[in-house]
Protein backbone atom coordinates (compact mmCIF):
# COMPACT_ATOMS: atom_id res chain seq x y z
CA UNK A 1 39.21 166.94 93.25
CA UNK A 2 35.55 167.78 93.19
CA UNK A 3 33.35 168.30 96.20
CA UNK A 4 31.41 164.58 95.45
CA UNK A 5 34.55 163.12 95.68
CA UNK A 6 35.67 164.54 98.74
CA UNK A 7 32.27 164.38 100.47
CA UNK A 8 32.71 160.60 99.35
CA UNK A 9 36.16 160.55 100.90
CA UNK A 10 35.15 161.43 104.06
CA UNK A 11 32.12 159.23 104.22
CA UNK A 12 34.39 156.04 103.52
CA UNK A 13 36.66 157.32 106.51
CA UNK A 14 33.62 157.34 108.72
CA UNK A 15 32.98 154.22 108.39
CA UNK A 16 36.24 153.29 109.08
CA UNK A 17 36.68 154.69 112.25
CA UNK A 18 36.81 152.07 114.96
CA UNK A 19 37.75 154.84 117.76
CA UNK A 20 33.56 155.32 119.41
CA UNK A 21 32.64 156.39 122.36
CA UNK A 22 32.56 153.49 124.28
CA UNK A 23 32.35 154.88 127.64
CA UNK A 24 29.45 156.38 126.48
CA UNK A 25 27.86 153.34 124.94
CA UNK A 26 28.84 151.40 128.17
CA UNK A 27 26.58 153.89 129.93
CA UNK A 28 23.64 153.77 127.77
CA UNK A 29 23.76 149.75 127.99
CA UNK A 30 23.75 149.84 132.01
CA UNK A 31 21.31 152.42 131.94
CA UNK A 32 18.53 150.48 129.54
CA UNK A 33 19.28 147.07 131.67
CA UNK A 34 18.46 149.54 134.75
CA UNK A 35 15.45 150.96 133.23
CA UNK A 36 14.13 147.59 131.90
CA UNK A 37 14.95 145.79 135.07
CA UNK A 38 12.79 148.78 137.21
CA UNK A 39 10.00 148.38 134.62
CA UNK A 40 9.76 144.87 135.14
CA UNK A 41 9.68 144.70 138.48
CA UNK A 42 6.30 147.38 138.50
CA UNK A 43 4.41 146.22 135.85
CA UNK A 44 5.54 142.15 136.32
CA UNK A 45 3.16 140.92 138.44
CA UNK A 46 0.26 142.71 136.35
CA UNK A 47 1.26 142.05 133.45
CA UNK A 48 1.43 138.15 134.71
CA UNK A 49 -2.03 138.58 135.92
CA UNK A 50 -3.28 139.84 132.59
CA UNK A 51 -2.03 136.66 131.17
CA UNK A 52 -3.22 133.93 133.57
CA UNK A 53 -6.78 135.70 133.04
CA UNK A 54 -6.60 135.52 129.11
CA UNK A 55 -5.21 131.93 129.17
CA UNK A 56 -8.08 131.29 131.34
CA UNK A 57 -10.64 132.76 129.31
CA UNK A 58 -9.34 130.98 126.31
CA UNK A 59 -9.21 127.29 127.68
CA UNK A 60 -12.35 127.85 129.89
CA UNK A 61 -10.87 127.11 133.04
């Protein structure tokens, strides 16, 4: 068997493999929601200021 093939062998098994670290993934997910949820609450109300004063300026209000 040649060193293609096996490389190829073990790529296709790879794929395969449903086992992941979900624990880890689990993590990761809570930790983004956390991260975007802090993020959101500081720059929300700016950010919603910014865009009341550019609707403004585009209607002329």
């Amino acid at each position: 068997m040649s060193l293609t093939t096996q490389l190829y062998n073990r790529f296709r098994a790879g794929l395969h493999d449903d086992r992941g670290d979900v624990p880890g993934w689990v993590l990761i997910t809570l930790m983004t929601a956390g991260l975007v949820m802090i993020i959101w609450g500081l720059a929300g109300p700016a950010l919603s200021g910014i865009f009341e004063q550019a609707i403004n300026r585009v209607s002329g209000i």
